[in-house]
PDB file of N, CA and C in Angstrom:
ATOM      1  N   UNK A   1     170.856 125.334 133.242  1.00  0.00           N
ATOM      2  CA  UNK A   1     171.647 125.851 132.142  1.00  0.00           C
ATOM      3  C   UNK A   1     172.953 126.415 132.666  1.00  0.00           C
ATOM      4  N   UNK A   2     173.739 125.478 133.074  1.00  0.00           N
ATOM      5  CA  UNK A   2     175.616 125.942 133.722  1.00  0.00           C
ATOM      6  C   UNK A   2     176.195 125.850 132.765  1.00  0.00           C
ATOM      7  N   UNK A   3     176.953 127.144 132.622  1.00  0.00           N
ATOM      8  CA  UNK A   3     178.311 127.253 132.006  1.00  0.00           C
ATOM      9  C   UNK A   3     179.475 127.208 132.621  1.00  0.00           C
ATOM     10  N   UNK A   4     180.526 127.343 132.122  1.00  0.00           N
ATOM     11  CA  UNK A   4     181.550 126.808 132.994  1.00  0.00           C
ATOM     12  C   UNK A   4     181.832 128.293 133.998  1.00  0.00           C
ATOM     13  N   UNK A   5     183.219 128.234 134.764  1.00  0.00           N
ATOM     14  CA  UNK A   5     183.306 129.179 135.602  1.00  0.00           C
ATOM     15  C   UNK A   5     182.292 129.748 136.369  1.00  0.00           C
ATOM     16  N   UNK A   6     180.978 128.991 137.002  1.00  0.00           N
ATOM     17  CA  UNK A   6     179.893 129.258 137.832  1.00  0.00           C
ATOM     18  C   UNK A   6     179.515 130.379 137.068  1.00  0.00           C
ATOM     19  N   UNK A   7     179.289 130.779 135.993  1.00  0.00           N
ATOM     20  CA  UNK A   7     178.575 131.562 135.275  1.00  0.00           C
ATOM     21  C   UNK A   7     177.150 131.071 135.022  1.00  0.00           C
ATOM     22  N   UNK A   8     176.160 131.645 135.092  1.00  0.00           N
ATOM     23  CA  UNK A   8     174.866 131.298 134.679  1.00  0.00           C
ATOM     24  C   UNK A   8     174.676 131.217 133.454  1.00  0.00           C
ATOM     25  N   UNK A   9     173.621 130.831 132.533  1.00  0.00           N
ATOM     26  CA  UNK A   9     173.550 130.992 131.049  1.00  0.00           C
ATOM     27  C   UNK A   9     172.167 131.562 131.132  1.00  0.00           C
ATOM     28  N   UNK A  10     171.860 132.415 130.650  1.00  0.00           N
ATOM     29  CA  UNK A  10     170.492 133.063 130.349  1.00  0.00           C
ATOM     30  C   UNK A  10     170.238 133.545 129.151  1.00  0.00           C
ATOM     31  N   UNK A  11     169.107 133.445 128.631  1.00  0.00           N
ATOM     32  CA  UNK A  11     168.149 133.966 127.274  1.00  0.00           C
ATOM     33  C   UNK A  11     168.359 135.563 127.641  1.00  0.00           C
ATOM     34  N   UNK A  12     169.455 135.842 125.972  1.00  0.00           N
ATOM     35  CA  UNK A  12     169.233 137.062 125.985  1.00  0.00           C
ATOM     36  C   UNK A  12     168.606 137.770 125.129  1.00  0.00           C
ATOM     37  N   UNK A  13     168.044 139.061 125.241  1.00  0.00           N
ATOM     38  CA  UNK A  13     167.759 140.056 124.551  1.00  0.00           C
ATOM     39  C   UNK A  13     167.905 139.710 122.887  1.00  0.00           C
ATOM     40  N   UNK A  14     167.591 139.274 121.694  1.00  0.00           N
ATOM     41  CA  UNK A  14     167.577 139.264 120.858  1.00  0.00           C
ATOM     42  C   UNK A  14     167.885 138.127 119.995  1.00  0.00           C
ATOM     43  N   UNK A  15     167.862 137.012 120.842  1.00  0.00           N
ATOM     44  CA  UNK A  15     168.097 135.481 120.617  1.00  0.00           C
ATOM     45  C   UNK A  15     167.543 135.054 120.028  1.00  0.00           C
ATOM     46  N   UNK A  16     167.116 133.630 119.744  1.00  0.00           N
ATOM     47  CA  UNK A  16     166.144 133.222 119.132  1.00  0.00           C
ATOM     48  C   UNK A  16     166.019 131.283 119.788  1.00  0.00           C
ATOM     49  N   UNK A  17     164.785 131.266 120.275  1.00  0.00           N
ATOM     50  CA  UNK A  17     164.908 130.015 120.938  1.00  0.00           C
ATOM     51  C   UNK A  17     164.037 128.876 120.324  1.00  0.00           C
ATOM     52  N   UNK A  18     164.260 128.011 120.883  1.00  0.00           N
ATOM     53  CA  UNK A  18     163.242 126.855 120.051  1.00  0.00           C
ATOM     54  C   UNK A  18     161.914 126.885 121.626  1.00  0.00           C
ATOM     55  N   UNK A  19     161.125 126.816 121.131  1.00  0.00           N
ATOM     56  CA  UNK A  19     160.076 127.259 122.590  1.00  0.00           C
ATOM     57  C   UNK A  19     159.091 126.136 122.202  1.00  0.00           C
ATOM     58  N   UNK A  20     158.118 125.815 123.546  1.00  0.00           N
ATOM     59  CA  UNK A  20     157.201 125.143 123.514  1.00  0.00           C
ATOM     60  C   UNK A  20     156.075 125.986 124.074  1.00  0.00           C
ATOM     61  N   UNK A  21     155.328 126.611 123.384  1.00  0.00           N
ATOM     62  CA  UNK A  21     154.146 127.785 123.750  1.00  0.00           C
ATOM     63  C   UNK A  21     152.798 126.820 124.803  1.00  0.00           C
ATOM     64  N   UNK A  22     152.985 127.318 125.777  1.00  0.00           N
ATOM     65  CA  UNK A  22     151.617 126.594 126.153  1.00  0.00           C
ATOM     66  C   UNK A  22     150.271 127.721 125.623  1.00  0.00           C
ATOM     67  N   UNK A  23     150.497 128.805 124.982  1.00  0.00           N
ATOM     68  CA  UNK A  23     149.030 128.820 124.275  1.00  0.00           C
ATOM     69  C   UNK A  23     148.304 127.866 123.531  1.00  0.00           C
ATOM     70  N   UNK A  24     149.426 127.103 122.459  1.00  0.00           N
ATOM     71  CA  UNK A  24     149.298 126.423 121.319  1.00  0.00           C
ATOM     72  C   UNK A  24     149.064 124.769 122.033  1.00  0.00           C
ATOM     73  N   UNK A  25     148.484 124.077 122.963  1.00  0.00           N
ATOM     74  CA  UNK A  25     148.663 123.069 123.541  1.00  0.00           C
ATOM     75  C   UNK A  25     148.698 121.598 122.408  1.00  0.00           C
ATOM     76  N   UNK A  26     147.975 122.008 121.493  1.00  0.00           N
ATOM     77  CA  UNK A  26     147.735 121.117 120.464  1.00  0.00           C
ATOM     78  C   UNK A  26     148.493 121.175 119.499  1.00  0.00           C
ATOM     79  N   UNK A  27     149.533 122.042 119.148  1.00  0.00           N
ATOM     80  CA  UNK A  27     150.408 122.426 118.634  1.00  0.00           C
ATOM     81  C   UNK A  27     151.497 121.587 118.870  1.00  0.00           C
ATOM     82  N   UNK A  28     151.539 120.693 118.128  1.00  0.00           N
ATOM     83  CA  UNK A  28     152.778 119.515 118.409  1.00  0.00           C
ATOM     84  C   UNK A  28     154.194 120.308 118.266  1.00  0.00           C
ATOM     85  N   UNK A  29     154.560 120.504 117.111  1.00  0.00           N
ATOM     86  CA  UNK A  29     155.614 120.936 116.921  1.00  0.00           C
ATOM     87  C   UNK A  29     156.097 122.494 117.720  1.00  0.00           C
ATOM     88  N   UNK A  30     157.543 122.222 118.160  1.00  0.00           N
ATOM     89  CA  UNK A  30     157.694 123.347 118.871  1.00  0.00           C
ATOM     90  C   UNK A  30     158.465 124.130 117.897  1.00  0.00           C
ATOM     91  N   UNK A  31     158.106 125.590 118.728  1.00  0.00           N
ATOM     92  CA  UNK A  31     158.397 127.096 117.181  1.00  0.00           C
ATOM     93  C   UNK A  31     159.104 128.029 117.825  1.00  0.00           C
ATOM     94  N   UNK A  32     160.171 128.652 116.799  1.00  0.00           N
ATOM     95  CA  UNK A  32     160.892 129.157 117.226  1.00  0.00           C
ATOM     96  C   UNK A  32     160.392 130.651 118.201  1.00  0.00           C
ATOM     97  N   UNK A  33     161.094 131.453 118.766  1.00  0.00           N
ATOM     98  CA  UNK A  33     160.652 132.437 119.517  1.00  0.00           C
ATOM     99  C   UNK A  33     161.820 133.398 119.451  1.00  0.00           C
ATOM    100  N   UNK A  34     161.570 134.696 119.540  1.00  0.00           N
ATOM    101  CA  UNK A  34     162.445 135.600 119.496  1.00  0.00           C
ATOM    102  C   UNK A  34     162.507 136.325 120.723  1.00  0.00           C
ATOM    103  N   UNK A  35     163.536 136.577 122.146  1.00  0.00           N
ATOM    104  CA  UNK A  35     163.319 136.944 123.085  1.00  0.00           C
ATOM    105  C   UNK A  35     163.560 138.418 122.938  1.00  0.00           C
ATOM    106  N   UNK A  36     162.293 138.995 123.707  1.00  0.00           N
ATOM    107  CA  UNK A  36     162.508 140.572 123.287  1.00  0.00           C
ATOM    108  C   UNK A  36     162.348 141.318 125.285  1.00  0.00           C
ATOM    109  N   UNK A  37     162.087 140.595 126.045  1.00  0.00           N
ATOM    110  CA  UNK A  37     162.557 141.203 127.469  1.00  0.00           C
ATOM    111  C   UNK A  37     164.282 141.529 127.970  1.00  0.00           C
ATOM    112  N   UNK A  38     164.279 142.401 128.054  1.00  0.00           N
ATOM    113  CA  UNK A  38     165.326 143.214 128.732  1.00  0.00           C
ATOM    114  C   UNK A  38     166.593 141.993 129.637  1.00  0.00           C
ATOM    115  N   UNK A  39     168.028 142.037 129.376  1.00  0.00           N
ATOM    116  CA  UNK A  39     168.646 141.037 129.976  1.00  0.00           C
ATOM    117  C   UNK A  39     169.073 140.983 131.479  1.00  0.00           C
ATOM    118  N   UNK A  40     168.370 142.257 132.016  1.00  0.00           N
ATOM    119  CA  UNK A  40     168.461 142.276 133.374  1.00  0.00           C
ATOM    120  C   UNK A  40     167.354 141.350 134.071  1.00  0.00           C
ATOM    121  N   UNK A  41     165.981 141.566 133.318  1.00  0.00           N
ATOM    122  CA  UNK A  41     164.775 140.796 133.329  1.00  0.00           C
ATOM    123  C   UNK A  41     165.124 138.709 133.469  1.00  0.00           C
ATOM    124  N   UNK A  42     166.182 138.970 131.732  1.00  0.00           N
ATOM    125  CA  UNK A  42     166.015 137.503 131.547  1.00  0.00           C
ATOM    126  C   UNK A  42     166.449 136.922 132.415  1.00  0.00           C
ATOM    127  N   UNK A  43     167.743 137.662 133.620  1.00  0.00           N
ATOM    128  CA  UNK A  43     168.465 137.317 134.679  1.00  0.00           C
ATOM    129  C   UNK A  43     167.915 136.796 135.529  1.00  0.00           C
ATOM    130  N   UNK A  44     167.160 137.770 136.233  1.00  0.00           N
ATOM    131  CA  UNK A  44     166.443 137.660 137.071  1.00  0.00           C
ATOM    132  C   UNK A  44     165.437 136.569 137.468  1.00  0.00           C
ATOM    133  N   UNK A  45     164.445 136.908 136.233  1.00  0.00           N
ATOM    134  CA  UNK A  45     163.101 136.537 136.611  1.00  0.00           C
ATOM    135  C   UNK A  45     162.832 134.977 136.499  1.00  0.00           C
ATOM    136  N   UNK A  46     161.795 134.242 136.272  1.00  0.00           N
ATOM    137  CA  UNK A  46     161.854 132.961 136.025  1.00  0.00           C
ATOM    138  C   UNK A  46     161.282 132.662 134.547  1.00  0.00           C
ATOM    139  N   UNK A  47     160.541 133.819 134.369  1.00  0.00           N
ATOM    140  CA  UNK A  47     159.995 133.713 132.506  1.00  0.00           C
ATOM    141  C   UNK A  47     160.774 135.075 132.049  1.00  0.00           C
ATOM    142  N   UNK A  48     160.629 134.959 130.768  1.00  0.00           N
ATOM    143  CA  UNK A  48     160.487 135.769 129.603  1.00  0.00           C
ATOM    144  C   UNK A  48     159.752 136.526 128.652  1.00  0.00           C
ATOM    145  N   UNK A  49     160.057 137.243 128.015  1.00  0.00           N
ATOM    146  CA  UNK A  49     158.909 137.851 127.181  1.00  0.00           C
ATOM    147  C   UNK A  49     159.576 137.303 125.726  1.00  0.00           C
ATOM    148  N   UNK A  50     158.637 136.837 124.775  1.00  0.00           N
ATOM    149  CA  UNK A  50     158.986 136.341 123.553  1.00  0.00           C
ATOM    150  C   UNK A  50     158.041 136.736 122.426  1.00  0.00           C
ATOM    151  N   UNK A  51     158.513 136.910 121.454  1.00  0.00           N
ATOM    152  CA  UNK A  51     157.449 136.825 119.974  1.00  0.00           C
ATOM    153  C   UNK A  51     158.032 135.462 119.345  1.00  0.00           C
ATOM    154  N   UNK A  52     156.256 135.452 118.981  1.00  0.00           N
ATOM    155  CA  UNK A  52     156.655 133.618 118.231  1.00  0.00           C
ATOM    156  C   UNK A  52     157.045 133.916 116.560  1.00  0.00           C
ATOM    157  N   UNK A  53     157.517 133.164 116.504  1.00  0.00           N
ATOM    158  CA  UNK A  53     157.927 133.446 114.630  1.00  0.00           C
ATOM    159  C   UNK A  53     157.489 132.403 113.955  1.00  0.00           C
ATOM    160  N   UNK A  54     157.230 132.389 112.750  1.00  0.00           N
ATOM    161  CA  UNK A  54     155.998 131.320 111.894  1.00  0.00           C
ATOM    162  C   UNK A  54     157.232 131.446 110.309  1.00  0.00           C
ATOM    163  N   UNK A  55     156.936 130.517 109.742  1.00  0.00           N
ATOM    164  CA  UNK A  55     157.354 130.626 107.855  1.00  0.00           C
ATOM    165  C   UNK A  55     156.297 131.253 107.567  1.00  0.00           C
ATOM    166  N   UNK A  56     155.007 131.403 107.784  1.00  0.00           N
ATOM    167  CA  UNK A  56     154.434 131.753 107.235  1.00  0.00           C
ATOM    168  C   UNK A  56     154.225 133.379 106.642  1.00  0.00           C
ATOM    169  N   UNK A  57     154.841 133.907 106.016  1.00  0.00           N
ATOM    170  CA  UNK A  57     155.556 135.479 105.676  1.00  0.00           C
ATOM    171  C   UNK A  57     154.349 136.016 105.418  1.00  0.00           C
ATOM    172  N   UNK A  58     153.332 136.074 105.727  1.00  0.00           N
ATOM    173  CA  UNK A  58     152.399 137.201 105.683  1.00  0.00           C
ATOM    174  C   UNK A  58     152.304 138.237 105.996  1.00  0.00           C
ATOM    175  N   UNK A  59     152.479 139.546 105.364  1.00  0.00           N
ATOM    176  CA  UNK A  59     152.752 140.573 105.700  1.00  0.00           C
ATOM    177  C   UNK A  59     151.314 141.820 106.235  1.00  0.00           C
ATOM    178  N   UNK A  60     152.008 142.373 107.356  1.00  0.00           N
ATOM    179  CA  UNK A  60     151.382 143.146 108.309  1.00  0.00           C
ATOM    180  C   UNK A  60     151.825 144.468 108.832  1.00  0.00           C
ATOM    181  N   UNK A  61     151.054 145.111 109.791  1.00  0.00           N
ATOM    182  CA  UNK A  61     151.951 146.269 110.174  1.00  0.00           C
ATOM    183  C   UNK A  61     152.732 145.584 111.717  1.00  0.00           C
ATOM    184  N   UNK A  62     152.352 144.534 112.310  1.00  0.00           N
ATOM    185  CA  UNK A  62     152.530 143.960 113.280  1.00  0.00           C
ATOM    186  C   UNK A  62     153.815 142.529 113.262  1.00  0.00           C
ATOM    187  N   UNK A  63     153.855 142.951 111.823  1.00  0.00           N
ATOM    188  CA  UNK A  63     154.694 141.038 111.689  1.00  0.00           C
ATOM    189  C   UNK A  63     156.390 141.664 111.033  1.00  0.00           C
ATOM    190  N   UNK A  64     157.260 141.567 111.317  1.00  0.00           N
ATOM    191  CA  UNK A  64     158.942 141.741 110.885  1.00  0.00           C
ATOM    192  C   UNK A  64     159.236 140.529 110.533  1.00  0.00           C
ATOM    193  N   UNK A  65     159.970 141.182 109.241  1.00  0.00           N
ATOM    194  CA  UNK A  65     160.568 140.195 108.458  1.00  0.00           C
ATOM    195  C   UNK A  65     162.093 139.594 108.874  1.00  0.00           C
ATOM    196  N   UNK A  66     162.454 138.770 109.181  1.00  0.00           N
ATOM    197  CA  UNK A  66     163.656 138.092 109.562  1.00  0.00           C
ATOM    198  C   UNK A  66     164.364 137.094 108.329  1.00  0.00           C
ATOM    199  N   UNK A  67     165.343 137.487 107.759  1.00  0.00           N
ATOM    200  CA  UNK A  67     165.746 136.454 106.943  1.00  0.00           C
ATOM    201  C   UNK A  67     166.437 135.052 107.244  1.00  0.00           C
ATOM    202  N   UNK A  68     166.658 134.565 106.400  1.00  0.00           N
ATOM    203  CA  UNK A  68     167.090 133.018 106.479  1.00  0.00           C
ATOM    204  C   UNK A  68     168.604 133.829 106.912  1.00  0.00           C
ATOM    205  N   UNK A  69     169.354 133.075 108.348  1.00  0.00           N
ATOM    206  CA  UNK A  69     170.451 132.968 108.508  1.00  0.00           C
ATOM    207  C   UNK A  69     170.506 134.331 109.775  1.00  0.00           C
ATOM    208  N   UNK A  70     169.395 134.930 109.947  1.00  0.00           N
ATOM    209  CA  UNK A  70     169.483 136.424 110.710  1.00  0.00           C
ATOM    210  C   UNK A  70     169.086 135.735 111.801  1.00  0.00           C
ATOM    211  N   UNK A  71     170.255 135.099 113.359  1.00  0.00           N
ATOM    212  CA  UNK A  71     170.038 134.677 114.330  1.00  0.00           C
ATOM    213  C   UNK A  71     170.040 133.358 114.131  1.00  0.00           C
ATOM    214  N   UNK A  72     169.925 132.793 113.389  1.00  0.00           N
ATOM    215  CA  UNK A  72     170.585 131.111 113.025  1.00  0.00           C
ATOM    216  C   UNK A  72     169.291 130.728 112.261  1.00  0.00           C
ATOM    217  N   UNK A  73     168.126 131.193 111.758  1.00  0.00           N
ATOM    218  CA  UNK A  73     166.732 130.929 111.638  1.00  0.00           C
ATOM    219  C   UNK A  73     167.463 130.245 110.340  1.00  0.00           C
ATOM    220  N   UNK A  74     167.126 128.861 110.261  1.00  0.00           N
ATOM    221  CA  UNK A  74     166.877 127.991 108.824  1.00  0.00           C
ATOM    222  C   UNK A  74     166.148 128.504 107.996  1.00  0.00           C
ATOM    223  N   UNK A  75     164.866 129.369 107.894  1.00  0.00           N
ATOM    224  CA  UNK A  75     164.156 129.639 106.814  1.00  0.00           C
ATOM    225  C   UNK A  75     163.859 131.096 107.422  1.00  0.00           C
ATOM    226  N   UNK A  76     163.678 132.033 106.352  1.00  0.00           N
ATOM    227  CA  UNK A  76     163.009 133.312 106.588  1.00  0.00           C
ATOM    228  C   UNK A  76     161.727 133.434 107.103  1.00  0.00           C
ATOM    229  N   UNK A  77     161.568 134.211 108.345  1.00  0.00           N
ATOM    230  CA  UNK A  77     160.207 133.753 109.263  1.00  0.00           C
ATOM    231  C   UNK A  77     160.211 135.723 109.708  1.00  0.00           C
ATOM    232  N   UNK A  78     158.429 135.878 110.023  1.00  0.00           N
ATOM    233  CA  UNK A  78     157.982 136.580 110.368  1.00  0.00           C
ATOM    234  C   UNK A  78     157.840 135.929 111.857  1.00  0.00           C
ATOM    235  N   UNK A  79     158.366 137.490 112.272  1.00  0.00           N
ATOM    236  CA  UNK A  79     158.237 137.938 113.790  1.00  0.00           C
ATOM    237  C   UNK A  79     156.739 138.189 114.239  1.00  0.00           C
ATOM    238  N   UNK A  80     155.766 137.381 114.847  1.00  0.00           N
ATOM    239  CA  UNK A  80     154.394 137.978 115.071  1.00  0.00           C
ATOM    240  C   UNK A  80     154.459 138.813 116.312  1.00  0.00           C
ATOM    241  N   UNK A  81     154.628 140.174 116.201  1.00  0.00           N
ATOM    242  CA  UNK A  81     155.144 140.684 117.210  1.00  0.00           C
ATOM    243  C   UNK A  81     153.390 141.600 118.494  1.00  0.00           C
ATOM    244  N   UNK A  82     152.660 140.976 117.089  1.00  0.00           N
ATOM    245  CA  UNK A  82     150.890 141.013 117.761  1.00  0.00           C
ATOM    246  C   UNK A  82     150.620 139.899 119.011  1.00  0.00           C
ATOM    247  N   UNK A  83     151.405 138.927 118.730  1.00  0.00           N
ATOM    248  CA  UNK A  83     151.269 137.630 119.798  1.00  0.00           C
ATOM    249  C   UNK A  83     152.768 137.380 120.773  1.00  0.00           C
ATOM    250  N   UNK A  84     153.158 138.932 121.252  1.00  0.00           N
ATOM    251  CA  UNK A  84     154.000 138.915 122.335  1.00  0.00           C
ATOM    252  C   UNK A  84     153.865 138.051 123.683  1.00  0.00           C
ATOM    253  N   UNK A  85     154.317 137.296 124.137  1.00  0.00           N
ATOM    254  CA  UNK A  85     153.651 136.408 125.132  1.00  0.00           C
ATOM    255  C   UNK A  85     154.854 136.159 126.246  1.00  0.00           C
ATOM    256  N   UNK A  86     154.499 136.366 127.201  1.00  0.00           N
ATOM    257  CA  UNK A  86     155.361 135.780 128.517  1.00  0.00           C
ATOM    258  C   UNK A  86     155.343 134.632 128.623  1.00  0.00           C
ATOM    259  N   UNK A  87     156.755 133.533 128.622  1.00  0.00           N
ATOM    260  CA  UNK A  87     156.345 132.092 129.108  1.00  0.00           C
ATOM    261  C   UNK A  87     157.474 131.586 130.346  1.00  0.00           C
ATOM    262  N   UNK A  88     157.565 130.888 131.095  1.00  0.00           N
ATOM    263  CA  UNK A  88     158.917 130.451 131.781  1.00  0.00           C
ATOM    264  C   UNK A  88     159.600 129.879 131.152  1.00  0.00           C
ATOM    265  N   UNK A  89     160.768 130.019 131.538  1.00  0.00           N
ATOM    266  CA  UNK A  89     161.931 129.797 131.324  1.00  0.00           C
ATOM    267  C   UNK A  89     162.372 127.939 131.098  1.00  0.00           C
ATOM    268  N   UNK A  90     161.450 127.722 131.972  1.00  0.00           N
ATOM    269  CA  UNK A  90     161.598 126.155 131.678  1.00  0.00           C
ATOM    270  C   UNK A  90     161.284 125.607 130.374  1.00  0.00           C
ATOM    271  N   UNK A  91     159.881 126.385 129.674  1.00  0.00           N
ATOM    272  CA  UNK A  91     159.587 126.112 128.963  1.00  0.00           C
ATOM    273  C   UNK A  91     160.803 126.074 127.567  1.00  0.00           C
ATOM    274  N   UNK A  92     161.474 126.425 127.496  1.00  0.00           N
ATOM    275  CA  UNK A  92     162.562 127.182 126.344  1.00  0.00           C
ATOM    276  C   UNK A  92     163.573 125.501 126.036  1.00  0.00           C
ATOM    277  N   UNK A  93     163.215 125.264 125.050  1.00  0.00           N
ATOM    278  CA  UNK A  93     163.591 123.683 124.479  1.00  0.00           C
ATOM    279  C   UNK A  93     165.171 123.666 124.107  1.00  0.00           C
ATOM    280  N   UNK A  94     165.633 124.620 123.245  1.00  0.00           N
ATOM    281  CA  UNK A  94     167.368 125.018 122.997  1.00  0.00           C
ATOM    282  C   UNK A  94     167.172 126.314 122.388  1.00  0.00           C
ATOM    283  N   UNK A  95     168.489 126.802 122.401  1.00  0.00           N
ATOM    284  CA  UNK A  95     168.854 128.053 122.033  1.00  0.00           C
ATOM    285  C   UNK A  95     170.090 128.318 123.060  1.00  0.00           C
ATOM    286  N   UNK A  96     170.695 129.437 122.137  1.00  0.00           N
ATOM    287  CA  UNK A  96     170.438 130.292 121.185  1.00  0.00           C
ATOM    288  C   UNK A  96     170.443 129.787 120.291  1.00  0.00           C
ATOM    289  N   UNK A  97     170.153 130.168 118.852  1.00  0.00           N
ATOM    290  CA  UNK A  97     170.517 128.945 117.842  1.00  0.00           C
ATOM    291  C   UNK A  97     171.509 129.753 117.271  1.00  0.00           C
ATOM    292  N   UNK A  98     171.791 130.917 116.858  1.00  0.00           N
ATOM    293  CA  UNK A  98     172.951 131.616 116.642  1.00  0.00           C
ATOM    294  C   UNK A  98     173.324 132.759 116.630  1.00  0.00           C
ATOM    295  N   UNK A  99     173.863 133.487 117.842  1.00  0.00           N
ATOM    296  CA  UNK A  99     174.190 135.072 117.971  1.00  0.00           C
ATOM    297  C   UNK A  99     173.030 135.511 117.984  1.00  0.00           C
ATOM    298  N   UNK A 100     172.901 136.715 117.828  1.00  0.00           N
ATOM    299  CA  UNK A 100     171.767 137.939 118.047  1.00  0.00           C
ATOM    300  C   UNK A 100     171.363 138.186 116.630  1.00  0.00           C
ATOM    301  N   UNK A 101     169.873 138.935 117.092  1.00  0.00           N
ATOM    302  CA  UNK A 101     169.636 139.670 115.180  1.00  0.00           C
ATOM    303  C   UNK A 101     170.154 140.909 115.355  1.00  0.00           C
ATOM    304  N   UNK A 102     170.096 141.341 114.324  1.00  0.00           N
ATOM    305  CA  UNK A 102     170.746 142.944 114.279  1.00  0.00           C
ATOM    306  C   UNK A 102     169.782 143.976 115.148  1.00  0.00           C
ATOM    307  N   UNK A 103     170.702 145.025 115.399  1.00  0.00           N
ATOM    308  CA  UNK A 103     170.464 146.418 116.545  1.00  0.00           C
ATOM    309  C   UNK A 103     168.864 146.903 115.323  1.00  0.00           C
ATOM    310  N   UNK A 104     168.936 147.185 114.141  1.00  0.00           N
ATOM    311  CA  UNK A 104     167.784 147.286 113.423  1.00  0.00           C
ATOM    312  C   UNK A 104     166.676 146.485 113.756  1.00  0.00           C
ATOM    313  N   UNK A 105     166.830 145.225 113.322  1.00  0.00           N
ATOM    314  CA  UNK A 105     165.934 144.212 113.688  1.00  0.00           C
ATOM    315  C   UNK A 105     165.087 144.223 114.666  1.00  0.00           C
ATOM    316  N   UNK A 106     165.895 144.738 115.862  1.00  0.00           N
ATOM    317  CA  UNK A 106     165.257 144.796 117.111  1.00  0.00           C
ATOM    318  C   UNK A 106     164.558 145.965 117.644  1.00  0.00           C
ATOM    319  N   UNK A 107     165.037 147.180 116.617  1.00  0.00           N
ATOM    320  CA  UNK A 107     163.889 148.722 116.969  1.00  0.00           C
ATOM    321  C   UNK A 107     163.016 147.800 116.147  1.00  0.00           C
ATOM    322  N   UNK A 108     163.104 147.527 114.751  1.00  0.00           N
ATOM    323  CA  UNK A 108     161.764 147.860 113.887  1.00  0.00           C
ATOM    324  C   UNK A 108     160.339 146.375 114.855  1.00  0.00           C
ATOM    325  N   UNK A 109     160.957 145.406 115.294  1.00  0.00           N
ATOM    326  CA  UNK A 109     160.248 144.858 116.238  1.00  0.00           C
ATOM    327  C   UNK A 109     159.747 145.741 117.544  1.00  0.00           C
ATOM    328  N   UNK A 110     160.541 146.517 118.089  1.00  0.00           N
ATOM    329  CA  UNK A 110     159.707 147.321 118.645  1.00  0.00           C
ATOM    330  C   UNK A 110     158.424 148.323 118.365  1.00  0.00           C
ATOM    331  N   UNK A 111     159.070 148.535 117.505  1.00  0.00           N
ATOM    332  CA  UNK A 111     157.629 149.403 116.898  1.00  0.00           C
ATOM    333  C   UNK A 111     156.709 148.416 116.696  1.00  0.00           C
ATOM    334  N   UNK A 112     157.155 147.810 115.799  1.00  0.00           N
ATOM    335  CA  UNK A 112     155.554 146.566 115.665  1.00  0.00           C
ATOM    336  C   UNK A 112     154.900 146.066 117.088  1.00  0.00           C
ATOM    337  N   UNK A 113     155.921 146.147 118.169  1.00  0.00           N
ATOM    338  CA  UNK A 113     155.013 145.949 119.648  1.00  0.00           C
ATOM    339  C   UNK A 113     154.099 146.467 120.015  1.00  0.00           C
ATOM    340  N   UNK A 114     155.032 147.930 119.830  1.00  0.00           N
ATOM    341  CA  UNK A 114     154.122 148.996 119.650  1.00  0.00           C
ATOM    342  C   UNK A 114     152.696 149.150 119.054  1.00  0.00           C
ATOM    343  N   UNK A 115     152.933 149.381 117.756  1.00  0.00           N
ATOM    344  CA  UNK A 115     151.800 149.062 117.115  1.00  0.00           C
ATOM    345  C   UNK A 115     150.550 148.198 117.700  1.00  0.00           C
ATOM    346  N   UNK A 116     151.231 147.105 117.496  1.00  0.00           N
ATOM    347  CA  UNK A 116     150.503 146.162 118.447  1.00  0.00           C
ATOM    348  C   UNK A 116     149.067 145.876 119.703  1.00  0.00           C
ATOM    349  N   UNK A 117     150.204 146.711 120.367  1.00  0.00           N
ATOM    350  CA  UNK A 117     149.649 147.409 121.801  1.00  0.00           C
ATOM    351  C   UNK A 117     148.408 148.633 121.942  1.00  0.00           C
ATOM    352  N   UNK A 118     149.010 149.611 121.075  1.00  0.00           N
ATOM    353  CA  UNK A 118     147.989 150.659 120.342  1.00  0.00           C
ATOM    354  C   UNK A 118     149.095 152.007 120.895  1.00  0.00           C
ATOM    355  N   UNK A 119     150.092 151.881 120.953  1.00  0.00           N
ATOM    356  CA  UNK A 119     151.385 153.027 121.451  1.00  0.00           C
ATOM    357  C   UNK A 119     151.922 154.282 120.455  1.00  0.00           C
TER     358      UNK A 119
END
């Protein structure tokens, strides 16, 4: 992933990627992901930390609502922020798909990590 001027390109902090989950192996279609590890991390390391996002809007204390157009998302999708998952970096199909979600967006996903976790 080269950009010009020997700059690196890395998954940042609040992106949104098109991912191929190896939890889901049978899972043909690949789903979007919201990167929520730190951009010193995404630098660095060789994976990421991601929440997968679904259409499916079922509401939870664990799931954030993302609207259509918040980070380039085509349809309004819940953040499953219960199924936080580390994957590499290789794995990550395109993205960004557009800019960041909002500074909000990204506490109230924290808390749902939180939650999550039992924090």
């Amino acid at each position: 992933m080269q950009k010009g001027h020997g700059m690196i390109e890395y998954p940042k902090r609040g992106e949104i990627y098109l991912v191929n989950l190896p939890s889901k192996p049978k899972d043909i279609k690949n789903r979007p992901a919201l990167v929520v590890s730190l951009d010193i991390r995404n630098e660095l390391a060789n994976d990421i930390i991601v929440v997968p996002l679904s259409t499916n809007l079922r509401s939870s204390p664990t799931h954030v609502l993302l609207q259509e157009g918040e980070g380039g998302l085509s349809k309004a999708s819940m953040a499953k922020c219960e199924q936080v998952t580390t994957i590499d970096k290789f794995l990550l199909i395109r993205g960004p798909f557009a800019g960041k979600i909002s500074n909000e967006k990204v506490k109230e996903i924290e808390k749902a990590i939180m939650i999550a976790i039992g924090l």
